[in-house]
Protein backbone atom coordinates (compact mmCIF):
# COMPACT_ATOMS: atom_id res chain seq x y z
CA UNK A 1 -29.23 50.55 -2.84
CA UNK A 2 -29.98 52.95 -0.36
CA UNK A 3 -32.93 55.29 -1.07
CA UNK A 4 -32.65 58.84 0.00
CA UNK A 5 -34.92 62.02 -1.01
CA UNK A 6 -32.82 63.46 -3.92
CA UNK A 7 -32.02 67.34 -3.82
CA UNK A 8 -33.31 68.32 -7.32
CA UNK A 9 -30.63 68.78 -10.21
CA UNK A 10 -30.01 72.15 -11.42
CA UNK A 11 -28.52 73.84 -14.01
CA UNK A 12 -24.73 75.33 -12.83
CA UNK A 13 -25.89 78.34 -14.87
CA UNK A 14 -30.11 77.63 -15.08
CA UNK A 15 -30.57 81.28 -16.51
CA UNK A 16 -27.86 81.14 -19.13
CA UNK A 17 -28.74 80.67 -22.95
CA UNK A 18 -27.12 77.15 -23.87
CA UNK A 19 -25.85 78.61 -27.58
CA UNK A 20 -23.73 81.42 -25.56
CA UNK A 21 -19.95 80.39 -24.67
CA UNK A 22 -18.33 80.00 -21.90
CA UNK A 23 -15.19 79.45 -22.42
CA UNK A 24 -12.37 78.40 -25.23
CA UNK A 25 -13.24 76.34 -28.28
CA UNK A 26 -13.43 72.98 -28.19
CA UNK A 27 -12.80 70.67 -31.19
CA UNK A 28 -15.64 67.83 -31.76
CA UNK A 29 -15.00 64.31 -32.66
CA UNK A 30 -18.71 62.65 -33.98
CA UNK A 31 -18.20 59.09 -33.89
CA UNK A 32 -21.45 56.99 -36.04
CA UNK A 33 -23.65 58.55 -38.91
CA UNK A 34 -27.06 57.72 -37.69
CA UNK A 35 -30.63 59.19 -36.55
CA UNK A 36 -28.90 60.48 -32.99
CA UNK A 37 -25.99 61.46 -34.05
CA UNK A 38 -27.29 63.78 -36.81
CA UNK A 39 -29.65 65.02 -34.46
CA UNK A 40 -27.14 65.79 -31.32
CA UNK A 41 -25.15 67.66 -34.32
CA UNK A 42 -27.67 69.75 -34.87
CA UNK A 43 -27.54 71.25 -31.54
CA UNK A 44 -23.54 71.03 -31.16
CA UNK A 45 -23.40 73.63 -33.99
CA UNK A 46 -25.76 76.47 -31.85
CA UNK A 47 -22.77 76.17 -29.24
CA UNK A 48 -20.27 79.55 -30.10
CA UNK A 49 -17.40 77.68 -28.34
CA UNK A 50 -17.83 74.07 -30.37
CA UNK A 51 -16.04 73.29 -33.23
CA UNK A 52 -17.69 70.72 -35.56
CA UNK A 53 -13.99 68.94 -36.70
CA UNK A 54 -14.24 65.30 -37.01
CA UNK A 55 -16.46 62.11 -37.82
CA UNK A 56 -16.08 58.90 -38.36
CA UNK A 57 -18.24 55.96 -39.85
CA UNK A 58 -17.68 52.94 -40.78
CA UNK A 59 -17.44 53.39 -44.42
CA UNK A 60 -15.62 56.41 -45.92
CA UNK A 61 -18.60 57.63 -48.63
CA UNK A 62 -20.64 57.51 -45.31
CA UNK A 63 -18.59 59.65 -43.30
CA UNK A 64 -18.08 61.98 -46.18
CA UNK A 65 -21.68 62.71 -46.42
CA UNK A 66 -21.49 63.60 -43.06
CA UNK A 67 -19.35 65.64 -43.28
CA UNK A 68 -20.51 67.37 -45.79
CA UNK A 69 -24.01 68.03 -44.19
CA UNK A 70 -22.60 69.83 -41.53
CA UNK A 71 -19.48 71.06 -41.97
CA UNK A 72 -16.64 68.72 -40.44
CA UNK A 73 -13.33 69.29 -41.12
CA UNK A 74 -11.88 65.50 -41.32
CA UNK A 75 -13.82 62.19 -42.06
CA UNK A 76 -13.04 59.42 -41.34
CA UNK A 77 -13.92 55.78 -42.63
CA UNK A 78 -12.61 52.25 -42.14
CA UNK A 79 -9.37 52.29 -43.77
CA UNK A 80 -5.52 51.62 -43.68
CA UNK A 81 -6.08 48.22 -40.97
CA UNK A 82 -8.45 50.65 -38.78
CA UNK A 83 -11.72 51.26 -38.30
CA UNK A 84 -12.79 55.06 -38.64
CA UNK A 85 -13.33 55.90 -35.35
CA UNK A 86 -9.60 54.14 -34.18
CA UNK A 87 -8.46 56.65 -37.22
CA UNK A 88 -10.33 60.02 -35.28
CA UNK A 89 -9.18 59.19 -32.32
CA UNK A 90 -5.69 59.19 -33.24
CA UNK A 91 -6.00 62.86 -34.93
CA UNK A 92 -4.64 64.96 -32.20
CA UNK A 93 -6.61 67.81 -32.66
CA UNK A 94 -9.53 66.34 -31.17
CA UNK A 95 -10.78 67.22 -27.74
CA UNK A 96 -14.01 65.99 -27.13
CA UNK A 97 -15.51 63.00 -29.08
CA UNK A 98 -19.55 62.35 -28.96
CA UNK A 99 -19.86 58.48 -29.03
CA UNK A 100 -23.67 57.72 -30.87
CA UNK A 101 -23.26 54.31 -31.61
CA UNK A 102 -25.74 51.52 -30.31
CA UNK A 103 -25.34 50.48 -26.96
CA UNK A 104 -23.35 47.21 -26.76
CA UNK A 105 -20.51 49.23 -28.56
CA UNK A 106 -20.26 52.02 -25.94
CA UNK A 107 -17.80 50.18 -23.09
CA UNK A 108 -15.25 49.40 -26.28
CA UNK A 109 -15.25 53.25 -27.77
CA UNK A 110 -15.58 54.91 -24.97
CA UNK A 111 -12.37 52.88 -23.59
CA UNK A 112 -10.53 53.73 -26.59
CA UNK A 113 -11.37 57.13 -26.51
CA UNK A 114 -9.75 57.64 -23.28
CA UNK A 115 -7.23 55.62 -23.82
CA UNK A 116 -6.20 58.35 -26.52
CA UNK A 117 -6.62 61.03 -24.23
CA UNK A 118 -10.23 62.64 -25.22
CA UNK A 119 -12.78 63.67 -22.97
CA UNK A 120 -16.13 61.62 -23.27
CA UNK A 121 -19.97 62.28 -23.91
CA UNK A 122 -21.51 58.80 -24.60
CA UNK A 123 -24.77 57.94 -24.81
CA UNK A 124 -27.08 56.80 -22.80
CA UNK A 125 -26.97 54.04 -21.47
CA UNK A 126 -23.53 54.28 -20.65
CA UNK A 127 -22.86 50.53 -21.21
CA UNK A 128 -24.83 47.36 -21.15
CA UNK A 129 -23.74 46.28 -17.49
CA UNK A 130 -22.57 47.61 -15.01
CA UNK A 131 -18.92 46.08 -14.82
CA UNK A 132 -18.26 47.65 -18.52
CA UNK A 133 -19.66 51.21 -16.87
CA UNK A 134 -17.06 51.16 -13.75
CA UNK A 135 -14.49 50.27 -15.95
CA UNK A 136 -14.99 53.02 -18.12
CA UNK A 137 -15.56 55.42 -15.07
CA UNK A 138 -12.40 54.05 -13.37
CA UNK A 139 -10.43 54.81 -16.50
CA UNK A 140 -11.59 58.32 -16.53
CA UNK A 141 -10.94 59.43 -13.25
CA UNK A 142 -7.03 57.72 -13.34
CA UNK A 143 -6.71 59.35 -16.58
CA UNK A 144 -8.55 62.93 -15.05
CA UNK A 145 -10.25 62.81 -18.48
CA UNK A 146 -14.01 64.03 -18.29
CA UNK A 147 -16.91 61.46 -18.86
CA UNK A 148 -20.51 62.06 -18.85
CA UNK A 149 -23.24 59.50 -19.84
CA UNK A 150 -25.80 61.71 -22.82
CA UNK A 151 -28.92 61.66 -20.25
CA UNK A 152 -30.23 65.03 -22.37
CA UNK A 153 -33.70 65.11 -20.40
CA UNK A 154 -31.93 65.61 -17.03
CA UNK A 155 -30.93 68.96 -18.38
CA UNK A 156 -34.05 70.62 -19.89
CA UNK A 157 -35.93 73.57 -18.22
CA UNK A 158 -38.86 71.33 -18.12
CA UNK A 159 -37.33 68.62 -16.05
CA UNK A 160 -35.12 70.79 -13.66
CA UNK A 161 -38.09 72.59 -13.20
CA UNK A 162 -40.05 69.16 -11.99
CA UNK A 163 -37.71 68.24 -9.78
CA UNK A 164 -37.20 71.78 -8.31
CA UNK A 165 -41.10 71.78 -7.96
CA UNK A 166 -40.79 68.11 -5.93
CA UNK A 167 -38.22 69.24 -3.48
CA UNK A 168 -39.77 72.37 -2.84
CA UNK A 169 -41.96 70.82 -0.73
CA UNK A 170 -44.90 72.31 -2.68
CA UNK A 171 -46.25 69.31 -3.31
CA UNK A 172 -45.58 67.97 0.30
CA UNK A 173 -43.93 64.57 1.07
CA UNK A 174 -43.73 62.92 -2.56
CA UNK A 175 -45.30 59.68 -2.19
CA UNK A 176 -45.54 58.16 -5.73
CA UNK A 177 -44.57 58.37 -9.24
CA UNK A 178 -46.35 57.08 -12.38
CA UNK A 179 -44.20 57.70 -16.02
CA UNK A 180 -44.39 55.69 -19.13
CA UNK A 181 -42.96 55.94 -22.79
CA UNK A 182 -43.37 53.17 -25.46
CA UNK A 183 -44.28 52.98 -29.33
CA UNK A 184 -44.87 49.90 -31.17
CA UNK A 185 -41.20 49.80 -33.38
CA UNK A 186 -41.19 47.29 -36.25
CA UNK A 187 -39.58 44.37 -35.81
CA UNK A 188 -36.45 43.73 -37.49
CA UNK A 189 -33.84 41.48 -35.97
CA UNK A 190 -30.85 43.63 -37.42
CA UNK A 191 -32.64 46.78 -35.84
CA UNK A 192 -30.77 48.33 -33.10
CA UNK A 193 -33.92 48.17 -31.18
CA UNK A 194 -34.30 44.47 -31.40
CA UNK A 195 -30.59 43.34 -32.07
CA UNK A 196 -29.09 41.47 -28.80
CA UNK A 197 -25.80 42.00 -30.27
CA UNK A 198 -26.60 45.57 -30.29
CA UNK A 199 -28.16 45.97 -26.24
CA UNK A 200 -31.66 46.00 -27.64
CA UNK A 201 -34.98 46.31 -25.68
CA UNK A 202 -36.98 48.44 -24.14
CA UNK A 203 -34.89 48.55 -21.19
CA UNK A 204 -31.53 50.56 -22.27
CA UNK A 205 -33.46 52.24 -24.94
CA UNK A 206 -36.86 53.34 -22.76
CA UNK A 207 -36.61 53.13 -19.49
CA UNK A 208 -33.73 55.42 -19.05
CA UNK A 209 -36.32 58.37 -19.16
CA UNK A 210 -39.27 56.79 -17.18
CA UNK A 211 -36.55 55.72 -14.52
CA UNK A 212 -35.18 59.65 -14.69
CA UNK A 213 -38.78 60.80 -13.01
CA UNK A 214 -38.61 58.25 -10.04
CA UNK A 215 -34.72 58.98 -9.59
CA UNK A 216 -35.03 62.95 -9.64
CA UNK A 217 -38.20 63.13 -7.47
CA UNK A 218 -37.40 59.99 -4.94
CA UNK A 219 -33.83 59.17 -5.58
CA UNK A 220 -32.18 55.38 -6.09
CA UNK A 221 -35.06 52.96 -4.75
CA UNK A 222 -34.29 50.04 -2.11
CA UNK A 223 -35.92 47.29 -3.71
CA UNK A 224 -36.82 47.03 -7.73
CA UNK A 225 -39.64 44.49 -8.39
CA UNK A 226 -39.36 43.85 -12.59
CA UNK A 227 -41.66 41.93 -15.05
CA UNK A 228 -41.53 41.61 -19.00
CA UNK A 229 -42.03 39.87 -21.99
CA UNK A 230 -39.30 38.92 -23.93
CA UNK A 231 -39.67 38.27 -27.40
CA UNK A 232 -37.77 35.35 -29.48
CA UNK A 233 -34.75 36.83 -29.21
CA UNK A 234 -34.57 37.18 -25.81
CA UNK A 235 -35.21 41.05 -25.77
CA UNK A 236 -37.23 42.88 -23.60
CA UNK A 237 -40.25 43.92 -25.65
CA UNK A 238 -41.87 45.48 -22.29
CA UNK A 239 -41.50 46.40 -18.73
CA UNK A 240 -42.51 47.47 -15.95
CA UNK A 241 -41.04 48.23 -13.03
CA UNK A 242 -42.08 49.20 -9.22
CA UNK A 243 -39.56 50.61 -6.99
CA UNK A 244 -40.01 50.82 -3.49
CA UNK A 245 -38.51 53.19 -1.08
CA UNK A 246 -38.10 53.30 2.83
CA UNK A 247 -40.17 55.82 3.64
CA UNK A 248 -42.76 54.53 1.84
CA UNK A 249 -43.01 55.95 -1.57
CA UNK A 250 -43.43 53.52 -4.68
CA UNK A 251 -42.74 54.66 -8.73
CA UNK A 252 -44.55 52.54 -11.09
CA UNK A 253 -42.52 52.91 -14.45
CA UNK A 254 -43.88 51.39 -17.81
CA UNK A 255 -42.00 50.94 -20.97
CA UNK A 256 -42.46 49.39 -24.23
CA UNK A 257 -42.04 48.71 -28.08
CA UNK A 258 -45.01 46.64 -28.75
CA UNK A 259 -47.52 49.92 -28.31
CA UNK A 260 -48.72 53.46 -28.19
CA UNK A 261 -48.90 55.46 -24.59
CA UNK A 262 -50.05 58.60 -23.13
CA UNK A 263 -46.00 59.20 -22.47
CA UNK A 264 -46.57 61.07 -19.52
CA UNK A 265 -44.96 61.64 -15.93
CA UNK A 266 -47.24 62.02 -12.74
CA UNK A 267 -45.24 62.97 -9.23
CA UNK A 268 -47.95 62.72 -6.40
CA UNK A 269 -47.46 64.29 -2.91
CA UNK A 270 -49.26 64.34 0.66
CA UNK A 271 -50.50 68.42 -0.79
CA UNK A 272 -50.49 68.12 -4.50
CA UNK A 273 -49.31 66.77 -7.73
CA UNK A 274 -47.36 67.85 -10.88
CA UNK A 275 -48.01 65.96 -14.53
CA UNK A 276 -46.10 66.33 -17.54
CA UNK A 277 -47.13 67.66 -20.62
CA UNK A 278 -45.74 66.30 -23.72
CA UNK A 279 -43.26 63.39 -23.84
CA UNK A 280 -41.65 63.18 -20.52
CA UNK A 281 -38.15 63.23 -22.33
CA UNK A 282 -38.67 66.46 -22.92
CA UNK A 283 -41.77 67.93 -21.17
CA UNK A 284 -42.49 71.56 -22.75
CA UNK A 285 -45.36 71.82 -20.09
CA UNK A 286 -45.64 71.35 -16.23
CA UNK A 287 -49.71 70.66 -15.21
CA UNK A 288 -49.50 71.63 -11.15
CA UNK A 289 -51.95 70.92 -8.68
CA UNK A 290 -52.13 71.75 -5.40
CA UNK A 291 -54.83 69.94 -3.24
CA UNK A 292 -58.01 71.12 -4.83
CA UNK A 293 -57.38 74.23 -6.10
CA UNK A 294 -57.24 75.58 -9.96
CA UNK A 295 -54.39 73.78 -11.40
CA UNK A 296 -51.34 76.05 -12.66
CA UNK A 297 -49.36 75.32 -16.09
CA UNK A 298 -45.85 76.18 -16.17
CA UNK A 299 -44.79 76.31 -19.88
CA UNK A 300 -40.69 75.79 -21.01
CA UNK A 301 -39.02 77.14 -24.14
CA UNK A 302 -36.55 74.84 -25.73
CA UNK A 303 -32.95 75.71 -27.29
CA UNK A 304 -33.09 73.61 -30.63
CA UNK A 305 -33.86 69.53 -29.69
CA UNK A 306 -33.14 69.89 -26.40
CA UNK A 307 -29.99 68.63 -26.78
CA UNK A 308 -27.57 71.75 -26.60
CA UNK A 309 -28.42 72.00 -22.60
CA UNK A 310 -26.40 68.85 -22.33
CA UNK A 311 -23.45 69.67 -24.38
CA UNK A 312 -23.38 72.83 -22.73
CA UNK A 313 -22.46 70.92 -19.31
CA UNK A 314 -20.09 68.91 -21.20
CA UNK A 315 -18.53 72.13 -22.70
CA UNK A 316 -18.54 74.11 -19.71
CA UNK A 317 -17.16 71.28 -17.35
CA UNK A 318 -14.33 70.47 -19.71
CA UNK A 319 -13.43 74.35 -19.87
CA UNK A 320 -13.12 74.42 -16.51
CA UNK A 321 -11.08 70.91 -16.20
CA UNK A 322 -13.81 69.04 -14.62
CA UNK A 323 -13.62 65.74 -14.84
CA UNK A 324 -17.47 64.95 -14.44
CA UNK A 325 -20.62 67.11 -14.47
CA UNK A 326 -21.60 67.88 -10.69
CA UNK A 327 -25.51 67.68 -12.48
CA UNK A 328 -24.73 64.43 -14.10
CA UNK A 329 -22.13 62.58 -11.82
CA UNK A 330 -20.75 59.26 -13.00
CA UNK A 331 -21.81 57.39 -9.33
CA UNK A 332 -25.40 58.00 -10.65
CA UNK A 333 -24.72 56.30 -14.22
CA UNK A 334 -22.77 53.62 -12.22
CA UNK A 335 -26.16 53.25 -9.86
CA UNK A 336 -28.44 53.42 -12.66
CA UNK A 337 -26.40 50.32 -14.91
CA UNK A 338 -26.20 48.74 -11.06
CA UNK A 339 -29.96 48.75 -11.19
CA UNK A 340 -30.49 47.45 -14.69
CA UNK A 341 -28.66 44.97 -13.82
CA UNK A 342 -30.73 43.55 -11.52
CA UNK A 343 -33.73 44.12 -13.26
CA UNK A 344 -32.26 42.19 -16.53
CA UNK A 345 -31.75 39.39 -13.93
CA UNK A 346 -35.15 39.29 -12.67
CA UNK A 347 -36.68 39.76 -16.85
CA UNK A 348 -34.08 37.15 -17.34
CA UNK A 349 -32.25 39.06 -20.51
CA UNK A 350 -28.48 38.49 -20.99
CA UNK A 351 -26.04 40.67 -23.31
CA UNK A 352 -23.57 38.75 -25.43
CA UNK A 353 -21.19 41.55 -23.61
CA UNK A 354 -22.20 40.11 -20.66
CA UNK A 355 -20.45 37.49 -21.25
CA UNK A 356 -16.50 39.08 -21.87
């Protein structure tokens, strides 16, 4: 990879209340019943123009419940020699399906979904590797469908903000960049988290936000140096990784599932420094520094989770028959599953998708 000093990545419409419309309705296809998807929902109903129409889950009683809870029109379970999200996607009325299921199922839904015609919001990661993510991404742009990978910290007021704040040249020449995020997560080998059926780790669960500091500050490294410990299973229990860049900058980025962390983001320049305040997926509060003088806090409000600034993009960019967000462009999920890549190589931790 080439590293380059990234231009920071702004809001199309930074000012602009996420909740207000900006364009026709859409109709919403929810595909999974769990913990992200219930809490992406959440926000998808503040959005005037989205229309909460159809989920699916693998068992009917399941996607009912769903349903109910918020409102959908149409659920959808495993049922007539098809699973429930083969039975959405075949209901013509939807536009735009929300894939939340764990990560080693992405590449196969997402395909499907665009096979069917629907525009995509997946979650992050976009895949396991990086083959499944250009696959998807070629599909997309023959089909001039719209595809964006669900990297919701990239859009918060918090984050932009950072990044604005780093290529300002406030800070000066940004030189190197400390983030970390880890909890210790029971262990449970049917548990997403752990699961190597289901992508589990720290890596395509954790690192995605760390790794979202060093890429909006310093852009895609040239070299990735990666070490771990992998448990049993062959999962990444912990990272760390040090990217290096050609003009000299390093980011040190630390994530794990075996313990508790400060969870914070520190972007250091040749005049100053910026921190994060909060969990750096979604910093409410900017600490900035400039050489030694009084430090300044910059403070963020937050439309519900955080979430509706992404679905926004994905809302607006469909309206306007875009087939990817210019603030979350598909060559940066295809770099990012590029890098993972190599840094699964160097950990040693295989995917049984790898392997298809």
């Amino acid at each position: 990879m080439t590293a380059h000093i990234a231009t920071p990545w702004l809001f199309s419409q930074p000012d602009s209340d996420p909740r207000t419309a900006t364009g026709a309705r859409l109709r919403w296809g929810v595909i999974a019943t769990g913990g992200i998807a219930a809490a992406v929902t959440r926000d998808l109903e503040l959005l005037a123009d989205a229309e909460l129409y159809a989920v699916s889950s693998r068992s009917q009683p399941g996607a009912d419940a769903f349903a109910a809870d918020f409102g959908f029109a149409r659920a959808y379970g495993d049922g007539d020699g098809r699973s429930g999200y083969e039975r959405l996607l075949a209901d013509d009325a939807v536009d735009v399906v929300y894939v939340a299921t764990p990560h080693a199922h992405h590449h196969r839904i997402a395909l499907a979904a665009l096979n069917a015609g629907k525009h995509v919001l997946c979650e992050k990661a976009l895949t396991v590797n990086a083959r499944e993510a250009a696959e998807l991404v070629s599909v997309a742009r023959v089909k001039g469908l719209f595809l964006m990978e669900a990297m919701w910290s990239r859009f918060l007021p918090g984050m932009q903000r950072a990044f604005e704040i780093a290529a300002s040249g406030e800070l000066g020449d940004v030189k190197w960049v400390a983030a970390d995020l880890g909890f210790p997560a029971p262990y449970s080998p049917t548990s997403r988290l752990w699961a190597p059926n289901d992508g589990g780790g720290a890596l395509l669960d954790l690192t995605v936000y760390p790794l979202l500091w060093a890429l909006g500050t310093l852009g895609f490294p040239a070299t990735v140096s990666a070490t771990g410990w992998l448990n049993e299973d062959g999962v990444d229990a912990q990272n760390a990784l040090t990217l290096g860049y050609r003009h000299g900058a390093q980011a040190q980025l630390t994530s794990t599932l075996l313990a508790y962390g400060p969870r914070t983001a520190t972007v250091a320049g040749s005049k100053g420094f910026l921190q994060s305040i909060g969990s750096i997926n979604n910093p409410k509060e900017l600490l900035v520094r400039v050489g030694f003088d009084e430090p300044r806090i910059e403070s963020f409000d937050v439309v519900g989770r955080g979430y509706s600034y992404e679905l926004r993009e994905v809302t607006r960019c469909i309206q306007q028959g875009l087939a990817e967000s210019p603030v979350m462009p598909l060559e940066d999920s295809l770099n990012t599953m590029r890098l993972f890549d190599g840094v699964r190589s160097q950990l040693g931790v295989s995917y049984p998708n790898d392997a298809r």
